[in-house]
Protein backbone atom coordinates (compact mmCIF):
# COMPACT_ATOMS: atom_id res chain seq x y z
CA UNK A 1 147.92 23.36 47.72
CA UNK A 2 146.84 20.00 48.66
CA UNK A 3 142.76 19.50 48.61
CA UNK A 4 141.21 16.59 49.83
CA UNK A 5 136.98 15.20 49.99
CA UNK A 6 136.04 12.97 52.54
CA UNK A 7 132.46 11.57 52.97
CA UNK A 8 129.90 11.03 55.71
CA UNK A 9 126.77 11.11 57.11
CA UNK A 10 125.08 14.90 57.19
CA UNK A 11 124.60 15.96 60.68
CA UNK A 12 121.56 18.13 59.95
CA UNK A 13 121.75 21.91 60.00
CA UNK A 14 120.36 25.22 61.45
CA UNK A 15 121.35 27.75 64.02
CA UNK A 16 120.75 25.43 67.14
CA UNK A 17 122.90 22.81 66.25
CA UNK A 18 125.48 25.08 64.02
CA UNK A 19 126.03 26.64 67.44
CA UNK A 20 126.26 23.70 69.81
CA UNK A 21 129.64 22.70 71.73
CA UNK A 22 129.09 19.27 69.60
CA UNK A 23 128.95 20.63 66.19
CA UNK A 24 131.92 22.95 66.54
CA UNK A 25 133.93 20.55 68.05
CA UNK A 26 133.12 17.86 65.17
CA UNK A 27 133.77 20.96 62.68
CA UNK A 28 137.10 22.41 63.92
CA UNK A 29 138.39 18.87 64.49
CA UNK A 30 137.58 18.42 60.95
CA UNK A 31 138.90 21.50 60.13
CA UNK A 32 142.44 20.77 61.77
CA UNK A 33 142.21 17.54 59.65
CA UNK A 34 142.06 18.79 56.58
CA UNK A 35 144.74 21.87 56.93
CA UNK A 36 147.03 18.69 58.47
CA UNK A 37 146.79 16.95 54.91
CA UNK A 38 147.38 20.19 53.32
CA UNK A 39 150.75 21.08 55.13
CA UNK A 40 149.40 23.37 57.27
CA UNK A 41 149.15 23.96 60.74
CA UNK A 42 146.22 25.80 62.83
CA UNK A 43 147.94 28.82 64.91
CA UNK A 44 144.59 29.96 67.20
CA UNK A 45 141.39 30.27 68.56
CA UNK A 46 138.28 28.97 65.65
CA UNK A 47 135.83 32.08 66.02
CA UNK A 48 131.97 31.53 64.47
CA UNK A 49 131.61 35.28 62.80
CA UNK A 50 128.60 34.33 60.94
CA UNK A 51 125.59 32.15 62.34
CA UNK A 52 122.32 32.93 60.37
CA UNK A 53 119.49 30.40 60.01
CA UNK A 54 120.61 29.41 56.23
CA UNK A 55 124.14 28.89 56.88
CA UNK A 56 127.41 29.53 59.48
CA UNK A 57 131.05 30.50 58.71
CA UNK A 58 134.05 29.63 60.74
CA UNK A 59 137.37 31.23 61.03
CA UNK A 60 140.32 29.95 61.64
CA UNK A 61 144.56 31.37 61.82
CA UNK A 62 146.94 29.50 60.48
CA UNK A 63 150.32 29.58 59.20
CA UNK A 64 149.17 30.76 55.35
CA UNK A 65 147.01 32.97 56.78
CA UNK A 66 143.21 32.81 57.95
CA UNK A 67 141.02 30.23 56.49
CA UNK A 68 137.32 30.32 56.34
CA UNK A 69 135.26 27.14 56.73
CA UNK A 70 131.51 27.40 55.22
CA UNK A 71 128.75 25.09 56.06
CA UNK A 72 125.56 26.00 54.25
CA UNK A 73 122.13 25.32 55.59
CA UNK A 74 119.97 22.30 52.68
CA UNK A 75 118.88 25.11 50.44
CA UNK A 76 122.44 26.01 49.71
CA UNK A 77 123.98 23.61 50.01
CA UNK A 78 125.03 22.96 46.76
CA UNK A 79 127.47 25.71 47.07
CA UNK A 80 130.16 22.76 47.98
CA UNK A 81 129.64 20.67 45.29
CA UNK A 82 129.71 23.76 42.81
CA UNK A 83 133.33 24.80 44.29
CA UNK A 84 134.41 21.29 43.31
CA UNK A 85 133.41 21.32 39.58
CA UNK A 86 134.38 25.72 39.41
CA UNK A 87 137.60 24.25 40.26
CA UNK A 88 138.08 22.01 37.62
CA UNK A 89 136.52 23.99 34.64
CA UNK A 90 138.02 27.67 36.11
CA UNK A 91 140.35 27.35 39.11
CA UNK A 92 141.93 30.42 38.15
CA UNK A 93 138.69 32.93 38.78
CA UNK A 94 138.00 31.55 42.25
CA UNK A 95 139.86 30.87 46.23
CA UNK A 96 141.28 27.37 45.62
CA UNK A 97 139.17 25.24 47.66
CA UNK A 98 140.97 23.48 50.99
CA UNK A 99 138.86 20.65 51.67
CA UNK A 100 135.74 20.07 49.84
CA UNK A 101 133.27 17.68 51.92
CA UNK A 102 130.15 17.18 49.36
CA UNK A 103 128.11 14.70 52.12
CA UNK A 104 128.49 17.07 55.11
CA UNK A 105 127.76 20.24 53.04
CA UNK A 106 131.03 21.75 54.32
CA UNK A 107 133.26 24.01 52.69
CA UNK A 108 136.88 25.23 53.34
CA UNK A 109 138.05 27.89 51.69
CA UNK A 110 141.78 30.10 51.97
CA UNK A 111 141.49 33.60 52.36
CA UNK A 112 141.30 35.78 49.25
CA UNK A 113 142.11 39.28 50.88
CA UNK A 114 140.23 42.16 50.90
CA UNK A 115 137.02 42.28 48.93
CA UNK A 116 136.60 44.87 45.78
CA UNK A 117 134.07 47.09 47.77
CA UNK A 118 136.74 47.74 50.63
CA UNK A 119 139.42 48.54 48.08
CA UNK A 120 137.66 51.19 45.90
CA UNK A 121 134.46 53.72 45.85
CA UNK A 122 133.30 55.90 43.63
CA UNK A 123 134.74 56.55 40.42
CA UNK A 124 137.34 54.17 41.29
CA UNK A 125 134.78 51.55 40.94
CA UNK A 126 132.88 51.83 37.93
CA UNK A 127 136.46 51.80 36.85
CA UNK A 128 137.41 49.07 38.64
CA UNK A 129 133.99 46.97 37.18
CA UNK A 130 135.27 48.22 33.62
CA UNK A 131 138.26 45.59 34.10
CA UNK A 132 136.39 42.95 36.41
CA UNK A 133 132.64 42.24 34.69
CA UNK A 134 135.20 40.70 31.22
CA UNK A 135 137.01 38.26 34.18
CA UNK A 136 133.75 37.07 35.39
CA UNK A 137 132.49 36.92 31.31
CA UNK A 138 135.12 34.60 30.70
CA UNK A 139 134.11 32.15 33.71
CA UNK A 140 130.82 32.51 32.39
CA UNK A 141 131.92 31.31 29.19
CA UNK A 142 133.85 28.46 30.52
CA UNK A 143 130.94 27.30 31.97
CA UNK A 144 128.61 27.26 29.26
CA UNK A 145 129.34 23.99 28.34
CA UNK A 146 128.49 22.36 31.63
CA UNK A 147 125.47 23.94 32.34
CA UNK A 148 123.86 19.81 32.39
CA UNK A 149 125.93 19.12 35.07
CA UNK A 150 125.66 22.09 37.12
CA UNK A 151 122.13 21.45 37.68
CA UNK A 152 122.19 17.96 39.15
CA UNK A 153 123.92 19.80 42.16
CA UNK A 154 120.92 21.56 42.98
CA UNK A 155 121.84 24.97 41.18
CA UNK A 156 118.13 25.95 40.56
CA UNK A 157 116.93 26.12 37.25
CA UNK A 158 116.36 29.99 36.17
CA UNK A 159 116.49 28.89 32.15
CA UNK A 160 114.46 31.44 30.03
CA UNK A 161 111.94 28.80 29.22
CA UNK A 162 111.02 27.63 32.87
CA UNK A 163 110.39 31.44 33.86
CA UNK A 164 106.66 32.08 33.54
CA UNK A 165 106.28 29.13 35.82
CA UNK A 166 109.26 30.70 38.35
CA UNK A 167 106.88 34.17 37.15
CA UNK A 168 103.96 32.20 39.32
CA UNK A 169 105.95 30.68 41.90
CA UNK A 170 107.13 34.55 42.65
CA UNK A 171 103.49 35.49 42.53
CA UNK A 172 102.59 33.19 44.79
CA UNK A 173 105.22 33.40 47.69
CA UNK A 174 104.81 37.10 47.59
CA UNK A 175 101.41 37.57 47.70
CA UNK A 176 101.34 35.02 50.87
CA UNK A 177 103.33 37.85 52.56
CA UNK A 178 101.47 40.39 51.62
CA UNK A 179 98.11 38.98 52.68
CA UNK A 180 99.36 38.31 56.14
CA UNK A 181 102.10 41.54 56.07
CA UNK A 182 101.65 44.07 53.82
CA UNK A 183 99.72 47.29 53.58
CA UNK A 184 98.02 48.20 50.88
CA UNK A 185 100.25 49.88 48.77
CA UNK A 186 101.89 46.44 49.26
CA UNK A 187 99.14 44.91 47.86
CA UNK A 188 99.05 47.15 45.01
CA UNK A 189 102.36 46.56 44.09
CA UNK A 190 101.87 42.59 43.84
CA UNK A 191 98.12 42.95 41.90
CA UNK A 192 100.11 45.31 39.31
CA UNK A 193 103.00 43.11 38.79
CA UNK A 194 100.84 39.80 38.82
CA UNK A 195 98.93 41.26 35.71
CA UNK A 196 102.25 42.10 33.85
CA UNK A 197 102.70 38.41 34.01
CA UNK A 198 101.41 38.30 29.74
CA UNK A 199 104.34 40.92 29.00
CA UNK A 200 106.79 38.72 31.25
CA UNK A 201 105.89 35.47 29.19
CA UNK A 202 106.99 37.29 26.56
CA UNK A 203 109.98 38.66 27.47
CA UNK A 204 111.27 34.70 28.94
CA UNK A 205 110.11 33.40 25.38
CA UNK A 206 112.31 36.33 23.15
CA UNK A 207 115.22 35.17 25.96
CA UNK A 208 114.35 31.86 24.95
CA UNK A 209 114.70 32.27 21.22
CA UNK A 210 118.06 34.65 21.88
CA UNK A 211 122.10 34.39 20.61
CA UNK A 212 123.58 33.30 23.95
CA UNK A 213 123.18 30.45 25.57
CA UNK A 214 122.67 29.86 30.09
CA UNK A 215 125.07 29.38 32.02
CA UNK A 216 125.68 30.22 36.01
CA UNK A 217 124.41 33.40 37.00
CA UNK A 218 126.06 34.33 40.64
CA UNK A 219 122.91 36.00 41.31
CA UNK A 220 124.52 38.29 43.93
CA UNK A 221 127.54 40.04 42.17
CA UNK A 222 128.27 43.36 44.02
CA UNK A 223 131.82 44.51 44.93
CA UNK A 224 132.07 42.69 47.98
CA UNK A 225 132.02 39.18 46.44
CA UNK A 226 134.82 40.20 44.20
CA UNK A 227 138.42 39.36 45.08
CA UNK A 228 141.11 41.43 43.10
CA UNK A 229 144.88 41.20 43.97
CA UNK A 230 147.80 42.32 42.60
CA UNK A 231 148.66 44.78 39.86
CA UNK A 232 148.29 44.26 35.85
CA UNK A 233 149.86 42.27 34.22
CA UNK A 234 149.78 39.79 37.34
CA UNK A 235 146.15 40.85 38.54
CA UNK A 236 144.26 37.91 39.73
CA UNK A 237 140.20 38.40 39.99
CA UNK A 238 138.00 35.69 41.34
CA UNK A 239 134.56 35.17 42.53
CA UNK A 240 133.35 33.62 45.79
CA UNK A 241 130.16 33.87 47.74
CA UNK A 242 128.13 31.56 45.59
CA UNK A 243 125.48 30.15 47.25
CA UNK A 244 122.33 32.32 45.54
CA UNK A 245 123.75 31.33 41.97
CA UNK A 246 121.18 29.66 39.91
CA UNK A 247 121.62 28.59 36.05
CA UNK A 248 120.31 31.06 33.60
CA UNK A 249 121.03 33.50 30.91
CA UNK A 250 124.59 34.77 31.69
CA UNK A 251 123.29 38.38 31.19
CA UNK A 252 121.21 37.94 34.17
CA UNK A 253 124.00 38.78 36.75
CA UNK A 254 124.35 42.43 35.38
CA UNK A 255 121.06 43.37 37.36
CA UNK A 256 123.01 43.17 40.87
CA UNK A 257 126.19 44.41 39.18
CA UNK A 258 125.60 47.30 37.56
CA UNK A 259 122.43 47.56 39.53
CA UNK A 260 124.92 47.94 42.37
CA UNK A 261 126.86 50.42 40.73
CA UNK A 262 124.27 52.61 39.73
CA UNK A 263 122.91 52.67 43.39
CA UNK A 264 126.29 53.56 44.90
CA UNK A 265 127.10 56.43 42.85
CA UNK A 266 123.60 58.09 42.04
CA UNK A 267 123.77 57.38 38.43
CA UNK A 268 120.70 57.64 35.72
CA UNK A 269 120.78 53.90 33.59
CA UNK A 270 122.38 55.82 30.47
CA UNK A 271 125.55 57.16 32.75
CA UNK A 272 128.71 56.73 30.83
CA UNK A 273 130.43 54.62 33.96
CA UNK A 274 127.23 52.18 33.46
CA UNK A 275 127.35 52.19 30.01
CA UNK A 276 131.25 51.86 29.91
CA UNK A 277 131.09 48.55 32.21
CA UNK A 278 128.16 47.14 30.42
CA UNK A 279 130.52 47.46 27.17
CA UNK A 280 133.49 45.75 28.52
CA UNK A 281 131.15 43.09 30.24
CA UNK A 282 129.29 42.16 26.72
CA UNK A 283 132.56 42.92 24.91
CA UNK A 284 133.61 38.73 25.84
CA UNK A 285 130.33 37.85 24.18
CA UNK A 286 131.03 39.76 20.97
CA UNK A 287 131.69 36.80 18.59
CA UNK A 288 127.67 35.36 19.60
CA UNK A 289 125.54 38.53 17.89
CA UNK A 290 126.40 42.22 17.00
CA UNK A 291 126.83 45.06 20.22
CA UNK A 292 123.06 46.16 19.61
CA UNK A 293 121.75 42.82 19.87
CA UNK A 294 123.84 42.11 23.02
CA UNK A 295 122.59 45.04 24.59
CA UNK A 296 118.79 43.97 24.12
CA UNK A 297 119.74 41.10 25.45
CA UNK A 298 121.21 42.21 28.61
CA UNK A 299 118.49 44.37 29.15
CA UNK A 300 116.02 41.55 28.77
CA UNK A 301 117.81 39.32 30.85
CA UNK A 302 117.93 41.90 33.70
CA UNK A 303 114.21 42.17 33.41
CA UNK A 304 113.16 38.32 33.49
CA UNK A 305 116.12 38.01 36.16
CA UNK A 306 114.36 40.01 38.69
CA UNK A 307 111.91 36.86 39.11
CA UNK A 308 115.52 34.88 40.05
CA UNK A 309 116.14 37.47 42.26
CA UNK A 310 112.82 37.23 44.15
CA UNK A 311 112.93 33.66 44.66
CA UNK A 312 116.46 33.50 46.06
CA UNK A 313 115.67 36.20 48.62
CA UNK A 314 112.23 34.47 49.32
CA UNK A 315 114.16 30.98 50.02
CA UNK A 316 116.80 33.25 52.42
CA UNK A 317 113.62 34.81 54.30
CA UNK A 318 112.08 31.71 54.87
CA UNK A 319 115.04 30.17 56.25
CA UNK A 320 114.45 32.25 59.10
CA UNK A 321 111.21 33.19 59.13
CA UNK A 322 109.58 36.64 57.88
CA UNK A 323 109.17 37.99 62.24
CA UNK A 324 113.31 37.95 62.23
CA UNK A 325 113.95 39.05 58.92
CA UNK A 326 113.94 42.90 60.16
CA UNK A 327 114.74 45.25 57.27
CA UNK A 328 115.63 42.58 54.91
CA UNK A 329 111.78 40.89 55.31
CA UNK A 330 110.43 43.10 52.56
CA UNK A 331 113.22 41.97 49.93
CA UNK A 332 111.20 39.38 48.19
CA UNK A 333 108.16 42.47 47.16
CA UNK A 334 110.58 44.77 46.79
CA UNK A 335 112.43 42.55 43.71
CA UNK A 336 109.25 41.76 42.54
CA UNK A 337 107.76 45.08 42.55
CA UNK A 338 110.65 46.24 40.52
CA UNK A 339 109.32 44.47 37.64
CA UNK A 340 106.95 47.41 37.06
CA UNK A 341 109.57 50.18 37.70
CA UNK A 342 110.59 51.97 33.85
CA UNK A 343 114.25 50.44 34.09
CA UNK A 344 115.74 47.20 33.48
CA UNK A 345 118.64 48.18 35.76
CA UNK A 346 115.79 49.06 38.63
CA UNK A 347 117.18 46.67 41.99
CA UNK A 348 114.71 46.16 44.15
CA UNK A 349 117.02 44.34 46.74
């Protein structure tokens, strides 16, 4: 498929101008461009199914089949530029970018079918993960070694050793909600989790000190960012949805995955179907330190990554503003509270 990058100016961002007649009109004419240079030919009406304050999607037919262009909002933004180089060190475990334009923040992506979580439930699913979480363990892996240039992209730095200070930037954003928000079982949650922040400190420094080394952590790795088609041998997985990744201890993404997983189906941490996925997942990793050591590991990393996972859902709430966040406005305590809960598999959001 032929991809192509063009440059210019950034027209700016946000809901009011992602939904003007202008924009769309400079973005599907773009759009048209691009699946022009890549043999392909536009067959109906754009449609704009997502428009949120950090970031809008558009939809388009055409004679492959839909595509999807993606134009996150400044905070995000390095999503594009991340496609370009996830092509070129693992094309195979993502959609094949279109058209990749790195000045405009603007992404355009093929279709790549029905998500994971739409496919299979249940049992089906921690079975499912069993064969999945070793795909994305391999990307992980292939990535290791470029972990100094995905950060010049703007893929935030979650490395174990800047955590205590990501530890106070948490602390800091959270309690400004709770002070103007929160009740005061709210405010007990962020006073007990602030004074954990000695244990934390030591938990990001035995990360620090640990076998494996960072690399990109999606952040957000539930079923529904996971593309699976096709039967073994010719299975293809691949990852998409990237834009809350940050660079950290690989482990790290196990918190939403089998976080996920244990939500779904009810299950206590020690469940087989956890412990069976965890396995496979770590299983890629086997040749850095022996299974126990692994496994303290990814328990570890789980726990420091919950600070990750506050911060990205306090940059999403502030895109738009903690009076339109509705259910989702609590997120940001909720991840941070779960610091104090007795499990390192405990998802707050």
């Amino acid at each position: 498929m032929a991809r192509a990058e063009s440059r210019q100016t950034d027209p700016g961002h946000g809901t009011a101008l992602w939904s003007s007649a202008a924009w769309r009109q400079g973005a599907v004419s773009w759009l048209d461009e691009r699946l022009a240079a890549a043999g392909t030919e536009r067959t109906g009406k754009v449609t704009q199914p997502h428009l949120r304050p950090w970031g809008t999607v558009l939809r388009a037919p055409t004679t492959r089949g839909p595509v999807w262009l993606k134009a996150p909002g400044p905070d995000t933004a390095f999503e594009v530029a991340l496609y370009r180089l996830l092509l070129r060190v693992a094309p195979e475990r993502i959609p094949p970018p279109i058209a990749v334009d790195v000045e405009r923040g603007w992404l355009l992506l093929p279709d790549g079918g029905t998500p994971l979580g739409e496919r299979v439930d249940g049992a089906a699913l921690a079975d499912a993960l069993v064969t999945v979480l070793p795909e994305y363990g391999r990307l992980q892996r292939d990535l290791m070694p470029h972990v100094e240039d995905l950060l010049p992209l703007g893929v935030t730095d979650m490395r174990a050793a800047v955590m205590p200070r990501r530890f106070d930037e948490a602390a800091h954003a959270v309690g400004e909600y709770v002070e103007r928000y929160g009740d005061t079982s709210d405010r007990e949650a962020h006073r007990r989790v602030t004074a954990m922040r000695a244990t934390f400190v030591s938990w990001s420094e035995r990360l620090a000190a640990a076998s494996v080394p960072p690399s990109l952590d999606h952040n957000d790795l539930h079923p529904w960012n996971i593309l699976v088609t096709g039967t073994a041998p010719a299975r293809r997985v691949r990852f998409y949805d990237w834009g809350d990744s940050v660079v950290a201890h690989p482990f790290a993404s196990m918190l939403v995955a089998l976080g996920f997983l244990r939500l779904r189906l009810g299950l206590a941490p020690d469940d087989p179907a956890i412990l069976r996925a965890r396995d496979a997942y770590l299983d890629v990793f086997r040749d850095l330190a022996p299974h126990a050591e692994l496994v303290e590991e990814l328990e570890l990393a789980c726990q420091v990554g919950k600070i990750a996972r506050t911060l990205v859902w306090e940059r999403s709430i502030r895109a738009q503003g903690h009076a339109r966040a509705g259910e989702f406005a609590k997120a940001p305590l909720n991840s941070f509270a779960s610091l104090a809960a007795d499990s390192w598999i405990a998802l707050g959001a």
